[in-house]
N, C-alpha and C. Protein backbone atom coordinates (compact mmCIF):
# COMPACT_ATOMS: atom_id res chain seq x y z
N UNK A 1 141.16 142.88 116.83
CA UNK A 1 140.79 141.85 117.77
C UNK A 1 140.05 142.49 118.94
N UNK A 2 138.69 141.61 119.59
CA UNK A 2 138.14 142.69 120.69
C UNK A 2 138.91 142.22 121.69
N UNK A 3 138.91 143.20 122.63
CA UNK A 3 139.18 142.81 123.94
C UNK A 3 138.04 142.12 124.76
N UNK A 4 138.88 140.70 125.39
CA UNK A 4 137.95 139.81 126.18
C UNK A 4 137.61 140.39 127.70
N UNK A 5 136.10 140.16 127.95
CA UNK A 5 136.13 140.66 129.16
C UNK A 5 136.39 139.98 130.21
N UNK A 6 136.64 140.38 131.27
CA UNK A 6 136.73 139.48 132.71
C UNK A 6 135.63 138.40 132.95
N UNK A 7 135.56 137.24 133.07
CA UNK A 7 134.65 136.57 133.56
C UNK A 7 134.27 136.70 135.05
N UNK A 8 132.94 136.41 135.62
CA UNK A 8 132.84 136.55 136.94
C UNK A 8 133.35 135.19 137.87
N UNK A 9 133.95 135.00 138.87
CA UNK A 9 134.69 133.62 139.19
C UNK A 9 133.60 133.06 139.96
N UNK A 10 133.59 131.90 140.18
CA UNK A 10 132.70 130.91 140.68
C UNK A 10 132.63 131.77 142.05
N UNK A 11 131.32 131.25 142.70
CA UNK A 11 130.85 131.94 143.95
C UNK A 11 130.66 130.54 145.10
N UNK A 12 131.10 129.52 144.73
CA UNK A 12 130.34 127.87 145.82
C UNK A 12 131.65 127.93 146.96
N UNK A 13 132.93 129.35 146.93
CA UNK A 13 133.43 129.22 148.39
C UNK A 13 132.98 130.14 149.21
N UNK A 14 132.16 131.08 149.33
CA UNK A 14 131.38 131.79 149.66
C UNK A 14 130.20 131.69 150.51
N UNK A 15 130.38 132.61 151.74
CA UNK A 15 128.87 131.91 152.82
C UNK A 15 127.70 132.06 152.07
N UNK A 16 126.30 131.48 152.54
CA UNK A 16 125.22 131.29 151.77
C UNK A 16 124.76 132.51 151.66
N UNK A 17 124.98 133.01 152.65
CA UNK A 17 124.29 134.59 152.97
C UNK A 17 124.77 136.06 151.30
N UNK A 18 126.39 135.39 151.40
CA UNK A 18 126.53 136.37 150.40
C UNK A 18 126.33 135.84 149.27
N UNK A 19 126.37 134.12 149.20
CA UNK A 19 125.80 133.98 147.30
C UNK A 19 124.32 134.03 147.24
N UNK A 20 123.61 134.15 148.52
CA UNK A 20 122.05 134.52 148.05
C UNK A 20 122.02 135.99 147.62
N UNK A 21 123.00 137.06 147.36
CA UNK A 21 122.94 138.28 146.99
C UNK A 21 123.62 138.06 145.85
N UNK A 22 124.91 137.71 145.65
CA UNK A 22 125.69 137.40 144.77
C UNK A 22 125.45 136.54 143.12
N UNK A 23 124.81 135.42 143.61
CA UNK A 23 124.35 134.46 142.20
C UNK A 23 123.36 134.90 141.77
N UNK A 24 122.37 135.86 142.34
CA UNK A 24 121.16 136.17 140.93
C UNK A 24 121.50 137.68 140.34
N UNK A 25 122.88 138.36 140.75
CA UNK A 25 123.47 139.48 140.42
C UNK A 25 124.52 138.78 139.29
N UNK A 26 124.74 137.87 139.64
CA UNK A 26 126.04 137.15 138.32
C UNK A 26 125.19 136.47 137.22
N UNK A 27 124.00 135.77 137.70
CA UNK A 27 123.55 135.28 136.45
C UNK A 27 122.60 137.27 135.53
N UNK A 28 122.28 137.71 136.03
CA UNK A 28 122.03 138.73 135.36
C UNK A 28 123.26 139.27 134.64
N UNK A 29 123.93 139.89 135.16
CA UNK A 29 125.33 140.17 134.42
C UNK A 29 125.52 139.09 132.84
N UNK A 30 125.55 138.14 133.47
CA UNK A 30 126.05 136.73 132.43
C UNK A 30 125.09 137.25 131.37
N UNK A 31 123.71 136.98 131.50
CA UNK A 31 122.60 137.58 130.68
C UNK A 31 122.65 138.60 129.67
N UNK A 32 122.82 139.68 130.33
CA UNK A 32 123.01 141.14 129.94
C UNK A 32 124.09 140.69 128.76
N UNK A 33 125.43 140.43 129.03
CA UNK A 33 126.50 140.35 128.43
C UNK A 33 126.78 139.55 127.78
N UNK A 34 125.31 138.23 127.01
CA UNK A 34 125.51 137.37 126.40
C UNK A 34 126.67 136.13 127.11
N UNK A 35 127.15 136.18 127.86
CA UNK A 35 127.40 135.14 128.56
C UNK A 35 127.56 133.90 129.20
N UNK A 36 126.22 133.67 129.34
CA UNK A 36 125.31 132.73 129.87
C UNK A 36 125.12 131.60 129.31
N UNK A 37 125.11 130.68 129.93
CA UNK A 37 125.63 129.08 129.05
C UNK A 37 123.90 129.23 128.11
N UNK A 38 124.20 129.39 127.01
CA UNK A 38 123.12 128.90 126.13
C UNK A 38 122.17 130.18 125.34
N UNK A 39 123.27 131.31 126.13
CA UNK A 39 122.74 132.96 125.27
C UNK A 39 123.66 133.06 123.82
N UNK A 40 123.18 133.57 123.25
CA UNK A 40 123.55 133.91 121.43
C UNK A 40 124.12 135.01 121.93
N UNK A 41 125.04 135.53 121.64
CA UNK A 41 126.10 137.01 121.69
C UNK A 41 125.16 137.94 120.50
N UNK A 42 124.82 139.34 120.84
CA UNK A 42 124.43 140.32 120.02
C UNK A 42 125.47 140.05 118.94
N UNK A 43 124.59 140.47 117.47
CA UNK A 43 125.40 140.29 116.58
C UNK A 43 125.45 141.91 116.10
N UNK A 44 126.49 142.42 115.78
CA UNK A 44 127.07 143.95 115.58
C UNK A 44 126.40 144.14 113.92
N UNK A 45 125.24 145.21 113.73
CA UNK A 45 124.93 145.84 112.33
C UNK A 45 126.34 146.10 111.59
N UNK A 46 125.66 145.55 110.39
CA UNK A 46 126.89 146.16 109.29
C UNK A 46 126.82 147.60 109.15
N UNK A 47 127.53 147.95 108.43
CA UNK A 47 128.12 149.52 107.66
C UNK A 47 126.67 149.87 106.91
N UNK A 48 126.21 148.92 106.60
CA UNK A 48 125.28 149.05 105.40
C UNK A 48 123.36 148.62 106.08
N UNK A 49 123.54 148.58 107.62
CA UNK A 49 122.32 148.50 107.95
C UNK A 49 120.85 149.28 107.88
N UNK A 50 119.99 148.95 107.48
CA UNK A 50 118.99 150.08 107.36
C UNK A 50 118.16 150.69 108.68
N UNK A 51 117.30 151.61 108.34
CA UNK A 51 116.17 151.79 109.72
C UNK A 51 116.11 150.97 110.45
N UNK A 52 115.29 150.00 109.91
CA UNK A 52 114.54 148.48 109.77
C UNK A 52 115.55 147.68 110.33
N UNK A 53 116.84 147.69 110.18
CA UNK A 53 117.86 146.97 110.85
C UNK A 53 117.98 147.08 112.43
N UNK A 54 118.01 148.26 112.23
CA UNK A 54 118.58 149.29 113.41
C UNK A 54 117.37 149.15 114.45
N UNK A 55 116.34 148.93 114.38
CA UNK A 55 114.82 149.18 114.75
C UNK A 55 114.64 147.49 115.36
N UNK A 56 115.34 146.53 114.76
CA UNK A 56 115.01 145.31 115.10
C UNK A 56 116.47 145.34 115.75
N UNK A 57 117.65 145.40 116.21
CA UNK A 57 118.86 145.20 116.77
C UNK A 57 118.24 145.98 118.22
N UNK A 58 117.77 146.99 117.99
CA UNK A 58 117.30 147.44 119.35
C UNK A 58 116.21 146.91 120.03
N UNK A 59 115.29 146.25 119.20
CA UNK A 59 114.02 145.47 120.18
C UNK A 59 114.90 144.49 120.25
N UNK A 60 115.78 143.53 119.92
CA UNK A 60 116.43 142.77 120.03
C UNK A 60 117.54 143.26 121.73
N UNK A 61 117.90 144.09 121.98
CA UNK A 61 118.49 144.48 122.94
C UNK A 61 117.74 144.31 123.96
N UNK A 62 116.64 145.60 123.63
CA UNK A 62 115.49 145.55 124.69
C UNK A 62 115.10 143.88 125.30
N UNK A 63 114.62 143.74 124.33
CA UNK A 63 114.15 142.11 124.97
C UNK A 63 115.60 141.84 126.10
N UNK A 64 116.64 141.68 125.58
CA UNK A 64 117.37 141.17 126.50
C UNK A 64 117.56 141.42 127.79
N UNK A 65 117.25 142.85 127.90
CA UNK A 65 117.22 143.74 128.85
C UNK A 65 116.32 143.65 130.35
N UNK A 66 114.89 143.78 129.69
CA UNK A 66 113.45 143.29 129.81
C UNK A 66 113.53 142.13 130.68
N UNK A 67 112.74 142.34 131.81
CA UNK A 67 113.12 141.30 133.12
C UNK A 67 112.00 140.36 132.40
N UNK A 68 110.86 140.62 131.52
CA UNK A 68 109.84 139.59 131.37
C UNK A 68 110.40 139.05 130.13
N UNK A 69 111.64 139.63 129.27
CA UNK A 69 111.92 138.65 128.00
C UNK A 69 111.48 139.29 126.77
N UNK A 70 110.55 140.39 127.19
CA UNK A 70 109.10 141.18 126.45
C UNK A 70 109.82 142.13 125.92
């Protein structure tokens, strides 16, 4: 079984000052970590993946990564 990670807790009791630093640092996080209302979770290569697998799981990362999506 994996271990679940911590979610980040809502930020709307918080002065404006610190969720204007705060909310575009949580929605990145969310991003990164598949999270994000409407992101697909990385799916983990099998035992049996090839180059070609391995080669597309990582542009597949990258993109996620990638501030342009690119």
């Amino acid at each position: 079984m994996a271990n679940m990670k911590q979610s980040i807790p809502g930020l709307s009791n918080m002065s404006l000052e610190l969720q204007r630093v705060l909310i575009p640092m949580k929605q990145n996080i969310e991003i990164i970590t598949g999270t994000a209302i409407g992101m697909k979770p990385l799916d983990q290569l099998a035992g049996t993946a090839t180059l070609s697998d391995a080669i597309n799981k990582i542009n597949e990362i990258i993109v996620r990564l990638n501030q342009s999506g690119q």
